[in-house]
Protein backbone atom coordinates (compact mmCIF):
# COMPACT_ATOMS: atom_id res chain seq x y z
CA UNK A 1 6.76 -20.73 17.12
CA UNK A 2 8.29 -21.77 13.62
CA UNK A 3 5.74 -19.36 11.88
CA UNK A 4 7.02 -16.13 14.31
CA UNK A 5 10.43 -17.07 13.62
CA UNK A 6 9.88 -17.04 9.84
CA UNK A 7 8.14 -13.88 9.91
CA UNK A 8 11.10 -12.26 11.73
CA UNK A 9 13.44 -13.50 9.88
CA UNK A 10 11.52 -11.87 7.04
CA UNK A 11 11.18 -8.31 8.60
CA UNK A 12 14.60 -8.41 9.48
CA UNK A 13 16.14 -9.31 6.56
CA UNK A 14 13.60 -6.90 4.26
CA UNK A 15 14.42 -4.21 6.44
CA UNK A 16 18.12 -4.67 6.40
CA UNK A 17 17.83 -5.35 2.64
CA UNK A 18 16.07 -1.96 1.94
CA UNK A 19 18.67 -0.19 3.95
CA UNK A 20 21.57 -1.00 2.35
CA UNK A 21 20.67 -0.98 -1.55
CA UNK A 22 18.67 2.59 -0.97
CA UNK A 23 22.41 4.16 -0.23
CA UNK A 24 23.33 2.89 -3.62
CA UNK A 25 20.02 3.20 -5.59
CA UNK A 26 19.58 6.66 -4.72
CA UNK A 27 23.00 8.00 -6.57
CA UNK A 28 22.10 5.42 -9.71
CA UNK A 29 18.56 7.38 -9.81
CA UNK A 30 20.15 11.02 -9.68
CA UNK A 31 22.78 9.85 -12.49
CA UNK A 32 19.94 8.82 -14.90
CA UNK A 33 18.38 11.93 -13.38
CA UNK A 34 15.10 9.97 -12.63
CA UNK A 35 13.67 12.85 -10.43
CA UNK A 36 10.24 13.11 -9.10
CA UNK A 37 8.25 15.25 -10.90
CA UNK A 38 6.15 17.95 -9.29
CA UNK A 39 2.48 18.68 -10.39
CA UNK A 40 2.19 22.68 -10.69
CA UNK A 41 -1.90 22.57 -9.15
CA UNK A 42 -0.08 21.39 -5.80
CA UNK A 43 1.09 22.58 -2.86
CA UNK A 44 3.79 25.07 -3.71
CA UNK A 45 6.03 24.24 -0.86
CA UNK A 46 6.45 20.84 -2.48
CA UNK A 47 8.20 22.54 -5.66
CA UNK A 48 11.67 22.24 -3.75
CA UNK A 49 11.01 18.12 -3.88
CA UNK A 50 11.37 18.80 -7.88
CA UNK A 51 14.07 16.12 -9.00
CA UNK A 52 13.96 13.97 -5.45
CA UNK A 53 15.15 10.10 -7.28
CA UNK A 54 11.93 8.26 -7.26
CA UNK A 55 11.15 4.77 -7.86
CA UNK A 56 12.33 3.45 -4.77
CA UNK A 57 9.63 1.22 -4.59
CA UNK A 58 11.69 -1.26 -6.73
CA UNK A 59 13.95 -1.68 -3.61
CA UNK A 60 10.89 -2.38 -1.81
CA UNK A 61 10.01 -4.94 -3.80
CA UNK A 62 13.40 -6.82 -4.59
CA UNK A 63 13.55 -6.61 -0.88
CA UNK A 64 10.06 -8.83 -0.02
CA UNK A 65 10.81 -11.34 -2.32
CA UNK A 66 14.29 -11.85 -1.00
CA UNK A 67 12.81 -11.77 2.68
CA UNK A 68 10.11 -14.50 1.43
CA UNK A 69 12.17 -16.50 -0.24
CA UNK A 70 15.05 -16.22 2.48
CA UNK A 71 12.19 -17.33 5.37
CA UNK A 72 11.49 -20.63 3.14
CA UNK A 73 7.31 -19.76 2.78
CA UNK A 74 6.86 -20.07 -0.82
CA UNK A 75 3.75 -21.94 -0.92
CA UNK A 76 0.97 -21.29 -3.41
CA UNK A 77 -0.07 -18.50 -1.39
CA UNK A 78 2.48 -16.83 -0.74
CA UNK A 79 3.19 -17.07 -4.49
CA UNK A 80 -0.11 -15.52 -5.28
CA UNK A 81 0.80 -12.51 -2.85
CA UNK A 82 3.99 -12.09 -4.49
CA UNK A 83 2.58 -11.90 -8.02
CA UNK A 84 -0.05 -9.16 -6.69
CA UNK A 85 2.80 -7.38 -5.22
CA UNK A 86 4.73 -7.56 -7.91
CA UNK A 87 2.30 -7.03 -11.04
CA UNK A 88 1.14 -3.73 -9.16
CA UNK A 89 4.69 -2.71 -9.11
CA UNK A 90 5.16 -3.45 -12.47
CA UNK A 91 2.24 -0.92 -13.57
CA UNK A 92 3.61 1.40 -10.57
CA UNK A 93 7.29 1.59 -12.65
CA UNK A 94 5.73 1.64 -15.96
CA UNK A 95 3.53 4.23 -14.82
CA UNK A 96 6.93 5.89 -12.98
CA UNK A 97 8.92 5.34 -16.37
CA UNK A 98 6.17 7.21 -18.46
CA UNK A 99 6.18 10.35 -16.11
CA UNK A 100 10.33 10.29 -16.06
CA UNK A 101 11.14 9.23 -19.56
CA UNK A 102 8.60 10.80 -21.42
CA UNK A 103 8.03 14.07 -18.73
CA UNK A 104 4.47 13.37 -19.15
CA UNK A 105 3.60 14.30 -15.70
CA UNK A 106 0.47 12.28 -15.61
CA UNK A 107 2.03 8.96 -16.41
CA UNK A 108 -0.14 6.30 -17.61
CA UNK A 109 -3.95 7.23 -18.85
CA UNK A 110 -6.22 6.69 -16.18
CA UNK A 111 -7.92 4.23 -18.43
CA UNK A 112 -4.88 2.00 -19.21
CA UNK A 113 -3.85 1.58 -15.01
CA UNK A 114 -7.52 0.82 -13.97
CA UNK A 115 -7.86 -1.95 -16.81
CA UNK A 116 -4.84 -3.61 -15.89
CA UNK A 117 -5.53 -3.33 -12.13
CA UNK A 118 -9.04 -4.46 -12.62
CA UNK A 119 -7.42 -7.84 -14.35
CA UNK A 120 -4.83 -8.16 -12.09
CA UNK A 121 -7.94 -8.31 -9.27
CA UNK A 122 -9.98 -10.11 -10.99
CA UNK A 123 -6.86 -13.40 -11.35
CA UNK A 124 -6.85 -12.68 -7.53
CA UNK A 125 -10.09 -13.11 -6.90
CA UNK A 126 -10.70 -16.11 -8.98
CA UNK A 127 -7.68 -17.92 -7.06
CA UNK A 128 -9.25 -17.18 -4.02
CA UNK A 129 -12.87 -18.27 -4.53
CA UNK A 130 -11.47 -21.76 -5.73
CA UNK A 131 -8.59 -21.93 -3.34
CA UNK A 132 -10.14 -21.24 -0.20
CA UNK A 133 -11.71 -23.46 1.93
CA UNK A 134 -14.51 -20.61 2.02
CA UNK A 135 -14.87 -20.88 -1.05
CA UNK A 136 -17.01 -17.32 -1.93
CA UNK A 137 -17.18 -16.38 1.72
CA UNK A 138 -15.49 -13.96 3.89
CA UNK A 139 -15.10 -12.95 7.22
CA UNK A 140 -17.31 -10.70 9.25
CA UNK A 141 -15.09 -9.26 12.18
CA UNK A 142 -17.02 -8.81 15.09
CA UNK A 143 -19.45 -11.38 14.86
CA UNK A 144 -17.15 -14.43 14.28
CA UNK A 145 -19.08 -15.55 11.26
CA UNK A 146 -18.33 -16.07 7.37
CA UNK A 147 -20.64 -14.53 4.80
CA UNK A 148 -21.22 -16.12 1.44
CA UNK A 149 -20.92 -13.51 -1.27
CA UNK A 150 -21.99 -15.92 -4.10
CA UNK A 151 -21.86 -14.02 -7.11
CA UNK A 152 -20.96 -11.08 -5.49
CA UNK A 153 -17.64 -12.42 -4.45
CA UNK A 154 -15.00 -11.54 -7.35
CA UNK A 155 -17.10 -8.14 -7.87
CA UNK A 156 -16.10 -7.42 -4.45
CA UNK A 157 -12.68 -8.46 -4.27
CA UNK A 158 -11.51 -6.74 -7.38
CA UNK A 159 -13.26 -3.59 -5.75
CA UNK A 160 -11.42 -4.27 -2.63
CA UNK A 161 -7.91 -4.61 -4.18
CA UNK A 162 -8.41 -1.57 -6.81
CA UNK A 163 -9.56 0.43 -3.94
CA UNK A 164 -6.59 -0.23 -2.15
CA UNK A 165 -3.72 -0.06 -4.43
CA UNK A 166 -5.14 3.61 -5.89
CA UNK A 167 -6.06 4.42 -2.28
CA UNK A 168 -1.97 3.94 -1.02
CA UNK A 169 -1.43 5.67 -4.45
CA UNK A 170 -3.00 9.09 -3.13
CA UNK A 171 -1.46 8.85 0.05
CA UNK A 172 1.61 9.26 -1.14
CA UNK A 173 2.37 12.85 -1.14
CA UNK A 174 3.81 13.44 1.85
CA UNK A 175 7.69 12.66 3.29
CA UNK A 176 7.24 9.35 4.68
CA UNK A 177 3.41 9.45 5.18
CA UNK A 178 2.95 5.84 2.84
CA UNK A 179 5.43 4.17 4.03
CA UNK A 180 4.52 4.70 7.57
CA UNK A 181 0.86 4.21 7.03
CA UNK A 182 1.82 0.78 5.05
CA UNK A 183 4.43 0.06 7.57
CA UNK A 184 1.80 -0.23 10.56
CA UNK A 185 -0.96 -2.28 8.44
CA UNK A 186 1.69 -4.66 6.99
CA UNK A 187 2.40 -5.26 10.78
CA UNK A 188 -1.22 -5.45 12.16
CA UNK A 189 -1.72 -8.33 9.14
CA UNK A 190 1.33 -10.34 10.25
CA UNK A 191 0.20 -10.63 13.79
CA UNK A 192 -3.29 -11.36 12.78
CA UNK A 193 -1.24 -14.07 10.79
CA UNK A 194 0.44 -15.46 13.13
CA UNK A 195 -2.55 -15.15 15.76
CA UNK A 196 -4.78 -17.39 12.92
CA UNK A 197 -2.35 -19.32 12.48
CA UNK A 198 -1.88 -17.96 8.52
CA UNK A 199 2.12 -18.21 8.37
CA UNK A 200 2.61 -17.38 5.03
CA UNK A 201 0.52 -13.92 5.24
CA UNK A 202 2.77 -13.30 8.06
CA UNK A 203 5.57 -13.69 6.73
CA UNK A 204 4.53 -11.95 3.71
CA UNK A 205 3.47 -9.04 5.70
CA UNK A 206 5.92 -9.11 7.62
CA UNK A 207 8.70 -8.29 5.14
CA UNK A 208 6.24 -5.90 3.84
CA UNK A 209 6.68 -4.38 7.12
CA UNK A 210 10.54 -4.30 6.85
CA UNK A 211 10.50 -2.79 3.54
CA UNK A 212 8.45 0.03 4.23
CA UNK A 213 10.48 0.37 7.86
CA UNK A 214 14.05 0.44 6.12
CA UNK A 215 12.63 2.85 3.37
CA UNK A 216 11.79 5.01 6.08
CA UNK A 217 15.37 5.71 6.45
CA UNK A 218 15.78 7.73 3.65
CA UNK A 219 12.34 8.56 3.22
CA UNK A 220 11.18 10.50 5.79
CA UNK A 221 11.88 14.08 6.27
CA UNK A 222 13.30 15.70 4.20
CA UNK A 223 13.29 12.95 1.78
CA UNK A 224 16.30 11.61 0.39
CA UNK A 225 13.94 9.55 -2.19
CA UNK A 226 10.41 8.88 -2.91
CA UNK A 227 8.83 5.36 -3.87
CA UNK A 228 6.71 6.42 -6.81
CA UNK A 229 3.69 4.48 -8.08
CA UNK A 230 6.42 1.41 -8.09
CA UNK A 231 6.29 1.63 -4.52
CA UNK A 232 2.59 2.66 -3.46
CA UNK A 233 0.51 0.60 -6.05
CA UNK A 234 2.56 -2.33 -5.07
CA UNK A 235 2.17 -1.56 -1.73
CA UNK A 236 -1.40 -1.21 -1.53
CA UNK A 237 -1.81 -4.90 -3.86
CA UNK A 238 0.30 -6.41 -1.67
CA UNK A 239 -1.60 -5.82 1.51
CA UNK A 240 -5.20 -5.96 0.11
CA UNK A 241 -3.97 -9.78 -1.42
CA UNK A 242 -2.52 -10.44 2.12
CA UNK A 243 -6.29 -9.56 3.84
CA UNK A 244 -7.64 -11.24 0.72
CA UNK A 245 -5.74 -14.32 1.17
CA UNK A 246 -7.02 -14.78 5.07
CA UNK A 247 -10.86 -13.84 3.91
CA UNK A 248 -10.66 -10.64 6.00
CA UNK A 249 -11.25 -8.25 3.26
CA UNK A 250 -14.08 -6.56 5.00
CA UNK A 251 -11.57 -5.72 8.02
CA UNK A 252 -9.54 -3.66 5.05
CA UNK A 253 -11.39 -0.08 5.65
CA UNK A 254 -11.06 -0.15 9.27
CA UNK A 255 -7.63 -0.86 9.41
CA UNK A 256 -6.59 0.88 6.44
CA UNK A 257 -9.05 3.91 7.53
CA UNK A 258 -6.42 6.64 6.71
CA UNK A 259 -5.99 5.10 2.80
CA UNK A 260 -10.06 5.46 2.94
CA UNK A 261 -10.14 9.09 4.37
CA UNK A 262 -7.53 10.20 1.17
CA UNK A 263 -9.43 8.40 -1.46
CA UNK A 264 -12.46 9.53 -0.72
CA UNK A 265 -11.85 13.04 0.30
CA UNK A 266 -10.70 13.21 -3.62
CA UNK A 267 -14.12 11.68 -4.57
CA UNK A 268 -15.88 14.76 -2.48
CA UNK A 269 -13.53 17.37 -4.10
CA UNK A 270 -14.22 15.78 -7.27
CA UNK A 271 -18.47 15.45 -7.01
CA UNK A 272 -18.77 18.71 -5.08
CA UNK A 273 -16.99 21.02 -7.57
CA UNK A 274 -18.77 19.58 -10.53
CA UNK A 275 -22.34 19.45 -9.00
CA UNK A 276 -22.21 22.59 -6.86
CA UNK A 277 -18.62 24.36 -8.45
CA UNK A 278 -17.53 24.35 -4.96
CA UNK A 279 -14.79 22.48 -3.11
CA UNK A 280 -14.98 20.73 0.13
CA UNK A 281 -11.61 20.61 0.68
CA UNK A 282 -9.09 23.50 0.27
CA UNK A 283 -7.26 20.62 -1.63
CA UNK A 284 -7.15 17.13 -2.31
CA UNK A 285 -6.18 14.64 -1.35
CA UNK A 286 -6.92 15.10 2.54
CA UNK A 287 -2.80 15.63 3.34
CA UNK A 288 -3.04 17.99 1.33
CA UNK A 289 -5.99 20.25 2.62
CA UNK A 290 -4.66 19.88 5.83
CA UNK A 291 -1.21 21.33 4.82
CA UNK A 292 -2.78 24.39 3.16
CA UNK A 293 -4.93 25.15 7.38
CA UNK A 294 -0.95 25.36 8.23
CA UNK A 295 -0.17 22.36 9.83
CA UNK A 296 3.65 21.41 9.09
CA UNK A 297 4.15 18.26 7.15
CA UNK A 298 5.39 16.39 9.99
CA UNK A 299 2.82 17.22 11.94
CA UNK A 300 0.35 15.43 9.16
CA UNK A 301 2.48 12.74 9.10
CA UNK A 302 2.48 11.85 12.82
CA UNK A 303 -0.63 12.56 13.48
CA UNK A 304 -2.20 9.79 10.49
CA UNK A 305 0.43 7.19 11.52
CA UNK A 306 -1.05 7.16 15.03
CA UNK A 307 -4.55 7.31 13.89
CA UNK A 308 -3.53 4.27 11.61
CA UNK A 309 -2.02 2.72 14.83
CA UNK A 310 -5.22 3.16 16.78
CA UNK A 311 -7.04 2.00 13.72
CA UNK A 312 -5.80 -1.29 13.53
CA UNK A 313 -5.26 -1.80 17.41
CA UNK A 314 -9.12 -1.48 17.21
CA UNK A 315 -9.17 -4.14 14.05
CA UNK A 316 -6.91 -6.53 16.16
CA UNK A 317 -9.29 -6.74 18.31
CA UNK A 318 -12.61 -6.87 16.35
CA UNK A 319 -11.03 -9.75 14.46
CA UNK A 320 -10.65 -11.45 18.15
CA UNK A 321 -14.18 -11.27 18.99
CA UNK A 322 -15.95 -14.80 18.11
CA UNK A 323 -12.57 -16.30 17.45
């Protein structure tokens, strides 16, 4: 009972956090005139969005740690979490910073963000494998067993979290489509949490949950702001450390199906056009091609939230089986 108040108490107060600095933020952001840049090779609808504040995501984040600390859950854990969350956010701003500062579109090389994601993983992964009374293991949903890894262990982690920070990265094109997306995994990993009796990656999640819910606000159509790489990078550490953190990494690509479908419908684009010169896609990533068939942007957006829903109603309860 303790642990579901905690976790709450940390949605609530993330939520309420995000809601009232983002009225404030968003004016600061216009004044430095630290507007979203739009890439030319997209969708040309999205050229109004040209100058939409970004960096939002450092709301986000100043909201989770104020929800953590505010629940009274900073263990080691949750420490570890918090670092993920916030290193990724850290290379998410600089990599925000680069694009508005410098109007270097791009941002960071791609070189320079996978390094630093790659060691950010990699201190995750060692943490865990000591840490954890599984020691290299991790849990196979739907069997009720652990596997041991062995070797294979921080390999696969730091695959895992790379995978999902760049994964959230790419699915955030579309008015509210991340957020929502993040908002309904950071909720299926608190209950799975609290139902595992994991408080701190409930509580974690949790306010990850009420971040993403009170960014919503403003975020969704027609966006009032957008959370940059701040926001999705840190986003997608966050929540790969929180599955991490309760050995359920391999539960990550079911639940988080819709970041999976994005990321690798660019990898198809990409392989296809340069082996065959043709493209899968009519573009990438996968919001995207379905934007240029005609569906309307909310549509899209609807439509992958409740496929995330159904998702990780159907990870719930895989994770129940054997437990």
């Amino acid at each position: 009972m303790q642990d579901i108040m905690k976790a709450g108490l940390a949605i609530l107060i993330a939520f309420l956090a995000t809601a009232a600095i983002c009225p404030y933020f968003i004016p600061m952001m216009k004044k430095i005139k630290a507007g979203q840049s739009i890439r030319e090779e997209g969708p040309k609808s999205h050229l109004v969005k040209s100058g939409t504040p970004t960096m939002g995501g450092l709301v986000m984040i100043g909201a989770v740690v104020l929800a953590c600390l505010a629940a009274g859950a900073m263990k080691r854990d949750m420490l570890i979490m918090l670092v993920s969350f916030i290193a990724f956010g850290a290379l998410g701003f600089t990599d925000d910073f680069v694009k508005v500062a410098l109007k270097r579109n791009l941002g960071l090389r791609a070189y320079q963000k996978l390094t630093m994601q790659v060691l950010i993983a990699v201190a995750i992964a060692l943490y865990q494998s000591t840490a954890s009374d599984y020691g290299t293991a991790v849990y196979v949903p739907g069997f009720g067993v652990y596997w041991d890894l062995g070797r294979l262990y921080i390999p696969f982690v730091v695959f895992v979290i790379v995978a999902m920070a760049n994964s959230a990265n790419l699915t955030d094109g579309l008015d509210g489509l991340a957020a929502g997306v993040s908002f309904i995994i950071a909720l299926f990993l608190a209950v799975a949490g609290l139902l595992f009796h994991s408080g701190n990656i409930a509580v974690f999640s949790a306010a990850i949950a009420g971040a993403c819910l009170g960014f919503l606000l403003f975020n969704k159509h027609p966006a009032r702001i957008f959370m940059g790489d701040t926001g999705s990078l840190a986003l997608g550490g966050g929540l790969a450390a929180a599955a991490i953190m309760m050995d359920m990494a391999l539960i990550v690509p079911l639940a988080g199906g819709i970041f999976v479908a994005e990321a690798l419908s660019v990898m198809i684009q990409v392989v296809s056009f340069k082996t065959r010169g043709t493209r899968v896609f009519k573009m990438a990533p996968l919001h995207h091609h379905f934007e240029l068939t005609g569906w309307k942007e909310t549509k899209i957006v609807f439509v992958f939230w409740s496929v995330t829903l159904l998702l990780c109603l159907i990870s719930l309860m895989t994770l129940m089986i054997g437990r």
